[in-house]
PDB file of N, CA and C in Angstrom:
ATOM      1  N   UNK A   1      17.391  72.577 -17.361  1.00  0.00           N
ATOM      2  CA  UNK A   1      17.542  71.443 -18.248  1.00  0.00           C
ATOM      3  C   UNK A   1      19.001  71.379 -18.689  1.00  0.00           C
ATOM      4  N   UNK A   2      19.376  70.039 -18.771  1.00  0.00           N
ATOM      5  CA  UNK A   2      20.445  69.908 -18.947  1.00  0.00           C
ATOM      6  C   UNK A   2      20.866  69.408 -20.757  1.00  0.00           C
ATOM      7  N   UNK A   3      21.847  69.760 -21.399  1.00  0.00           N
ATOM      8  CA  UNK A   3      21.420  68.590 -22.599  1.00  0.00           C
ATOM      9  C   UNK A   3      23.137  68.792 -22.745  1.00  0.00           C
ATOM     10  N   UNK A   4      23.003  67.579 -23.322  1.00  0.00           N
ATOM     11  CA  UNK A   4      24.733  67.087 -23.977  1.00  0.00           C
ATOM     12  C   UNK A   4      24.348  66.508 -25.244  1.00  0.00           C
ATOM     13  N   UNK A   5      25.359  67.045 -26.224  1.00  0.00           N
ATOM     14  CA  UNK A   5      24.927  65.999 -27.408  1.00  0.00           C
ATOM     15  C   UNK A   5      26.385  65.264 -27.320  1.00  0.00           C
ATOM     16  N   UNK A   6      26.120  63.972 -27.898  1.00  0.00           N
ATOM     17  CA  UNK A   6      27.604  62.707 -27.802  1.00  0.00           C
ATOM     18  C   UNK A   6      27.165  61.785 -29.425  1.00  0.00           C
ATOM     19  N   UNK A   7      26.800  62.793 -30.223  1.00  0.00           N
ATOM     20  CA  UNK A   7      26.529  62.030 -31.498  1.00  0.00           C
ATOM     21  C   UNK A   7      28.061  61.182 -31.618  1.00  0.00           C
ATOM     22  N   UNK A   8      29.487  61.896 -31.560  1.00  0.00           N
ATOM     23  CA  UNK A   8      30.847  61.459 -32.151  1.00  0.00           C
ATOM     24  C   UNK A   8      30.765  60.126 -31.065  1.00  0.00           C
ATOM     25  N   UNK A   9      30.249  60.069 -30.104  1.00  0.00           N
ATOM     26  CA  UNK A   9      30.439  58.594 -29.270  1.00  0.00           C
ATOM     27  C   UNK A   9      29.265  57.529 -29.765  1.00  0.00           C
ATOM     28  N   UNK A  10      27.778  58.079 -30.611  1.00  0.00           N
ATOM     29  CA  UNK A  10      27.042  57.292 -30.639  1.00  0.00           C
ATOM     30  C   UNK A  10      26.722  57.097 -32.594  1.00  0.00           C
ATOM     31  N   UNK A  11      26.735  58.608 -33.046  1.00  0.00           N
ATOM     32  CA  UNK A  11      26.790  57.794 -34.407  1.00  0.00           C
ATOM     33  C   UNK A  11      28.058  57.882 -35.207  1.00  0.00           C
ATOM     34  N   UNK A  12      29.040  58.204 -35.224  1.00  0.00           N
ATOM     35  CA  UNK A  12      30.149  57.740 -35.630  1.00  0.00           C
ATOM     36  C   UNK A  12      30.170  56.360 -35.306  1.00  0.00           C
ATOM     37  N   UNK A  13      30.286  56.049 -34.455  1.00  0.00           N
ATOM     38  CA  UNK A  13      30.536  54.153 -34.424  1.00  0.00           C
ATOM     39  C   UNK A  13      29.471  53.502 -35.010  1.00  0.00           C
ATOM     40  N   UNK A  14      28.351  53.871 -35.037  1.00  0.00           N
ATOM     41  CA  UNK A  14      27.644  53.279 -35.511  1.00  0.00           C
ATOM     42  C   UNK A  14      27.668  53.003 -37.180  1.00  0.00           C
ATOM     43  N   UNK A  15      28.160  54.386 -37.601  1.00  0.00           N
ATOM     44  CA  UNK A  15      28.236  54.286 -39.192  1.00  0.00           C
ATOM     45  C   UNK A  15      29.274  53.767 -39.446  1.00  0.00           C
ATOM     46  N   UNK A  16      30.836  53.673 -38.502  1.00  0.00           N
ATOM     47  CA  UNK A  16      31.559  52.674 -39.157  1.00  0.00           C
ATOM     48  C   UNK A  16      31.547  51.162 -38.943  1.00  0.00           C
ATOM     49  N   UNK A  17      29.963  51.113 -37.822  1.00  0.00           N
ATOM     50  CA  UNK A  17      30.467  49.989 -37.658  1.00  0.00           C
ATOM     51  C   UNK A  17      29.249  48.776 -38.836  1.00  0.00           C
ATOM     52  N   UNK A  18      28.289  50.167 -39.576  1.00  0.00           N
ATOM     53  CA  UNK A  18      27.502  49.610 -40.613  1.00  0.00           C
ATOM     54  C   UNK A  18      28.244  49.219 -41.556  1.00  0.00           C
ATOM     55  N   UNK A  19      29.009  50.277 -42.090  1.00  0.00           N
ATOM     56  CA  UNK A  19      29.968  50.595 -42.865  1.00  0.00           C
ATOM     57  C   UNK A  19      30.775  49.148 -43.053  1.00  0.00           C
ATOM     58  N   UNK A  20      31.751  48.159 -42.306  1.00  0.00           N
ATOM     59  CA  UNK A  20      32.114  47.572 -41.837  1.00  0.00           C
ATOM     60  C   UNK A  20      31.340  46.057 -42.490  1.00  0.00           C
ATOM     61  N   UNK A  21      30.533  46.066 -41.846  1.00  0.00           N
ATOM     62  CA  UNK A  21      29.219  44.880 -41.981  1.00  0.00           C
ATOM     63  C   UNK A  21      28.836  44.986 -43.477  1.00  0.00           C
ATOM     64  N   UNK A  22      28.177  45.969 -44.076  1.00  0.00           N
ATOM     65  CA  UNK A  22      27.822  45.946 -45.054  1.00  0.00           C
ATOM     66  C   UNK A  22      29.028  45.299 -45.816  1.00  0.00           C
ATOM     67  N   UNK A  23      30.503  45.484 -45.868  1.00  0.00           N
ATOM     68  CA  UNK A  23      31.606  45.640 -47.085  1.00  0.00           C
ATOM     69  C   UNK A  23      31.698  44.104 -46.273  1.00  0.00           C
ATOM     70  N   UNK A  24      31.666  43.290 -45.464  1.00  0.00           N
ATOM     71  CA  UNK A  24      31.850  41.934 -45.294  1.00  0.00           C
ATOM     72  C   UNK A  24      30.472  40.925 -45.736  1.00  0.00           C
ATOM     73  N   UNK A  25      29.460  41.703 -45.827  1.00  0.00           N
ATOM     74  CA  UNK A  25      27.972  41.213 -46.413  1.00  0.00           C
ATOM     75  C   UNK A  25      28.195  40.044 -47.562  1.00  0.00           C
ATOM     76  N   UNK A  26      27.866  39.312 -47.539  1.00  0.00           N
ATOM     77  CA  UNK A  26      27.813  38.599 -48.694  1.00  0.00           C
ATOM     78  C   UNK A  26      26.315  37.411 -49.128  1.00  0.00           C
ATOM     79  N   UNK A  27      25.446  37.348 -47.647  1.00  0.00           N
ATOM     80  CA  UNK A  27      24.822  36.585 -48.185  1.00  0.00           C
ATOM     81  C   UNK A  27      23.027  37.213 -48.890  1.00  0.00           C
ATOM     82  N   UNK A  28      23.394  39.039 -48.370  1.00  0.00           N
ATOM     83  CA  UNK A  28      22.318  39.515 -48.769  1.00  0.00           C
ATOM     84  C   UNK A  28      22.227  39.574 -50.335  1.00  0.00           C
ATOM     85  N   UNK A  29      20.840  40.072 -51.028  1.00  0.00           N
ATOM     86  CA  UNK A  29      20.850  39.906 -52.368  1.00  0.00           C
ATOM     87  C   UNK A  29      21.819  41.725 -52.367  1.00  0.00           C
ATOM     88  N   UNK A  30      22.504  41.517 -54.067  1.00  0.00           N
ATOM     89  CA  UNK A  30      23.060  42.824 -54.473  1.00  0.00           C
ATOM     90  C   UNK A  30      22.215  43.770 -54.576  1.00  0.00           C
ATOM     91  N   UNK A  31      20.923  43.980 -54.627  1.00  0.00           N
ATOM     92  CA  UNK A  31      20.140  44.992 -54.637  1.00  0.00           C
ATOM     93  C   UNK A  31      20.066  45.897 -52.989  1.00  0.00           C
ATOM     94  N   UNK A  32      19.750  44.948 -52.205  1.00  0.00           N
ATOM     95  CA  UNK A  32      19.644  45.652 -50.575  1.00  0.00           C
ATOM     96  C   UNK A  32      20.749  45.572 -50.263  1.00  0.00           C
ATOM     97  N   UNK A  33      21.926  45.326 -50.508  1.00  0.00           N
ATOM     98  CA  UNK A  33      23.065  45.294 -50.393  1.00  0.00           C
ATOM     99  C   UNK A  33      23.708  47.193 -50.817  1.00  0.00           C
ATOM    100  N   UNK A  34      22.922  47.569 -51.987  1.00  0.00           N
ATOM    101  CA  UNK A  34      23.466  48.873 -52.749  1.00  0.00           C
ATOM    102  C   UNK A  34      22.606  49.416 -51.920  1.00  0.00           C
ATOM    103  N   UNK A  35      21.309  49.171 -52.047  1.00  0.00           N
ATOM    104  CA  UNK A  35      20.098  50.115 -51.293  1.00  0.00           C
ATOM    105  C   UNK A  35      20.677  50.284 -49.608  1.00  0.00           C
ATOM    106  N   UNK A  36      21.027  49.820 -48.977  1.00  0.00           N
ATOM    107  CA  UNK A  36      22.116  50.252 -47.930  1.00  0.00           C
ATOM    108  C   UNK A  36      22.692  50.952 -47.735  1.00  0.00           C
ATOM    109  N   UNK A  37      24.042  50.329 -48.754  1.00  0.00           N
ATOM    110  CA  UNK A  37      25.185  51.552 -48.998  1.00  0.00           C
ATOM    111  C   UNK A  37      24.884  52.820 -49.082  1.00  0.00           C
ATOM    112  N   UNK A  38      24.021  53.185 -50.160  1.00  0.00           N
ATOM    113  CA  UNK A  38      23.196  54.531 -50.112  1.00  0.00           C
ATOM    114  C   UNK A  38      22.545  55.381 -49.161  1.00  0.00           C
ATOM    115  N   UNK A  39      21.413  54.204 -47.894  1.00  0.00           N
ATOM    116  CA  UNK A  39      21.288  54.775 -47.152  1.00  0.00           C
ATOM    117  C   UNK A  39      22.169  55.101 -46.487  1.00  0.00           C
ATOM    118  N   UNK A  40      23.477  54.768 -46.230  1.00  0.00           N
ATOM    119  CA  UNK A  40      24.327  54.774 -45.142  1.00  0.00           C
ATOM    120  C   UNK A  40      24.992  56.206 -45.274  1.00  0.00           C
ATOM    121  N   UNK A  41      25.318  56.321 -46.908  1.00  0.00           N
ATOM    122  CA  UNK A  41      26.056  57.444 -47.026  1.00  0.00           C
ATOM    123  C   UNK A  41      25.307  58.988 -47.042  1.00  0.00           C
ATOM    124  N   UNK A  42      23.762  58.749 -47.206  1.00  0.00           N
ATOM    125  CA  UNK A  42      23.077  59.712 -46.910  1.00  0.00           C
ATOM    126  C   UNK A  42      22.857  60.099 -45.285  1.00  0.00           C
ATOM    127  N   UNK A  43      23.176  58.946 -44.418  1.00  0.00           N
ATOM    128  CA  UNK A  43      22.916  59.737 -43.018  1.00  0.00           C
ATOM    129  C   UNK A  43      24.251  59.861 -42.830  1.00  0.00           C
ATOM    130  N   UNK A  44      25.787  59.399 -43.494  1.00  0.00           N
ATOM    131  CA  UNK A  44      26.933  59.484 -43.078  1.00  0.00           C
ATOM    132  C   UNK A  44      27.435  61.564 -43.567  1.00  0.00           C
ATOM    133  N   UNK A  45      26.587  61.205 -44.391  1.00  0.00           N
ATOM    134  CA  UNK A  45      26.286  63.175 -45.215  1.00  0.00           C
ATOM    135  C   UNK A  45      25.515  64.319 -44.112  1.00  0.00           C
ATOM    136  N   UNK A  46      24.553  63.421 -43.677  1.00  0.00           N
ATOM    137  CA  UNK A  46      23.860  64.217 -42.779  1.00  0.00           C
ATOM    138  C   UNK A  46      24.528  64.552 -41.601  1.00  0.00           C
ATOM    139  N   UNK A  47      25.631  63.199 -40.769  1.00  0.00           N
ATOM    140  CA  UNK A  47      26.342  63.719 -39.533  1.00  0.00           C
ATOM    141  C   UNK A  47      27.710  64.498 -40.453  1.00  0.00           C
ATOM    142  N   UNK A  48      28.051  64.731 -41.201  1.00  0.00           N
ATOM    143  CA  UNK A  48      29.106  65.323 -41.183  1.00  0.00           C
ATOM    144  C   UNK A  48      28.651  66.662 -41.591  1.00  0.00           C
ATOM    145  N   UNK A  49      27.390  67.098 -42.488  1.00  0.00           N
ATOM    146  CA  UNK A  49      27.271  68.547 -42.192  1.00  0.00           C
ATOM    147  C   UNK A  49      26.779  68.372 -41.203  1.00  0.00           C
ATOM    148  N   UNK A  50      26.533  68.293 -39.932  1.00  0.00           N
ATOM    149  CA  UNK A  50      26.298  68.369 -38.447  1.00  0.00           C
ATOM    150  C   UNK A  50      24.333  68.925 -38.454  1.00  0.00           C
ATOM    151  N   UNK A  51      23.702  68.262 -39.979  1.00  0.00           N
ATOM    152  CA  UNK A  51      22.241  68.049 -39.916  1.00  0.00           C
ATOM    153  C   UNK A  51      21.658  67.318 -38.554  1.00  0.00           C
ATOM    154  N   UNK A  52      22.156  65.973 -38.353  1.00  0.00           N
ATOM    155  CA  UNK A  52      21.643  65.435 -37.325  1.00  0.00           C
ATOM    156  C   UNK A  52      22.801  65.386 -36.334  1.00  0.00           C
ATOM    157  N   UNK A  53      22.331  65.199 -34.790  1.00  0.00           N
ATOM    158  CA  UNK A  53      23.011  64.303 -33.523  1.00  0.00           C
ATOM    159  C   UNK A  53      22.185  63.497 -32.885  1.00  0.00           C
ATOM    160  N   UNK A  54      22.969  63.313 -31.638  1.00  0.00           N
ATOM    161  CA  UNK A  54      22.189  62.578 -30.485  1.00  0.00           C
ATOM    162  C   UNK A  54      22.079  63.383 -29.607  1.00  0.00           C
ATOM    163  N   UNK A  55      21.246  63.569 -29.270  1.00  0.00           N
ATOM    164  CA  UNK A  55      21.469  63.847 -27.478  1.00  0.00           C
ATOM    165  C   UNK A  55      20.943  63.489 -26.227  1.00  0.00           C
ATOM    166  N   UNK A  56      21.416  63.587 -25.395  1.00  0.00           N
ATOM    167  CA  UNK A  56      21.049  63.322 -23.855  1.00  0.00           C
ATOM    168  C   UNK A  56      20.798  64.827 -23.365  1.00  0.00           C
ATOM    169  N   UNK A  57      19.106  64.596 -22.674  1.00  0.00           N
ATOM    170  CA  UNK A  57      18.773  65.452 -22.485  1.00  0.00           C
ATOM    171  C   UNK A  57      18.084  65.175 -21.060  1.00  0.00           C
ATOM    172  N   UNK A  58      18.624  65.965 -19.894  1.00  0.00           N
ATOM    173  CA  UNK A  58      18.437  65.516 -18.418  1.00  0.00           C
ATOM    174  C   UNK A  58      17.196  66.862 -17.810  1.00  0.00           C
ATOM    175  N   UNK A  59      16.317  66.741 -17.358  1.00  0.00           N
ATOM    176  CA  UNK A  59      15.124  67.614 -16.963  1.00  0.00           C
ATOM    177  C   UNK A  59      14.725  67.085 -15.535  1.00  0.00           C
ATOM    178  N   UNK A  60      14.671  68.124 -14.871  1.00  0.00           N
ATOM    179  CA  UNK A  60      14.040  67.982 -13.021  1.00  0.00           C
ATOM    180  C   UNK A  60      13.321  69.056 -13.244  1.00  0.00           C
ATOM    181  N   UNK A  61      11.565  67.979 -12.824  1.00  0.00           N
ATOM    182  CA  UNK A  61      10.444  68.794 -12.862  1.00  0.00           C
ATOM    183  C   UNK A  61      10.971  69.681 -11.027  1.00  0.00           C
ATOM    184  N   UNK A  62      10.295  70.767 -11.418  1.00  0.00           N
ATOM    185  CA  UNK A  62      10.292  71.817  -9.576  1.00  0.00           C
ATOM    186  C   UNK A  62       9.605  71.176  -8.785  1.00  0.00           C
TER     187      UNK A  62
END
């Protein structure tokens, strides 16, 4: 079995690119607007203590 993790290619961009969207947001209400932000910075907490990744994981049955 093969495995690669590429979290820095798949969630790094992703969180800046929430990150990003959210701070140009304007037509959501201010409540899911904060409730966001929050989530964002709790999984942006989670990849930087290296809690979560991604990975690609390649397997050839025998």
């Amino acid at each position: 079995m093969q495995v690669t993790t590429c979290g820095d290619r798949v969630i790094a961009p992703a969180l800046r690119l929430t990150a990003q969207r959210l701070a140009s947001a304007t037509s959501a209400p201010a409540g899911q607007r904060a409730a966001a932000r929050l989530l964002l910075r709790q999984v942006d907490l989670l990849w930087r203590r290296r809690i979560i990744d991604y990975l690609l994981l390649r397997a050839v049955r025998p």
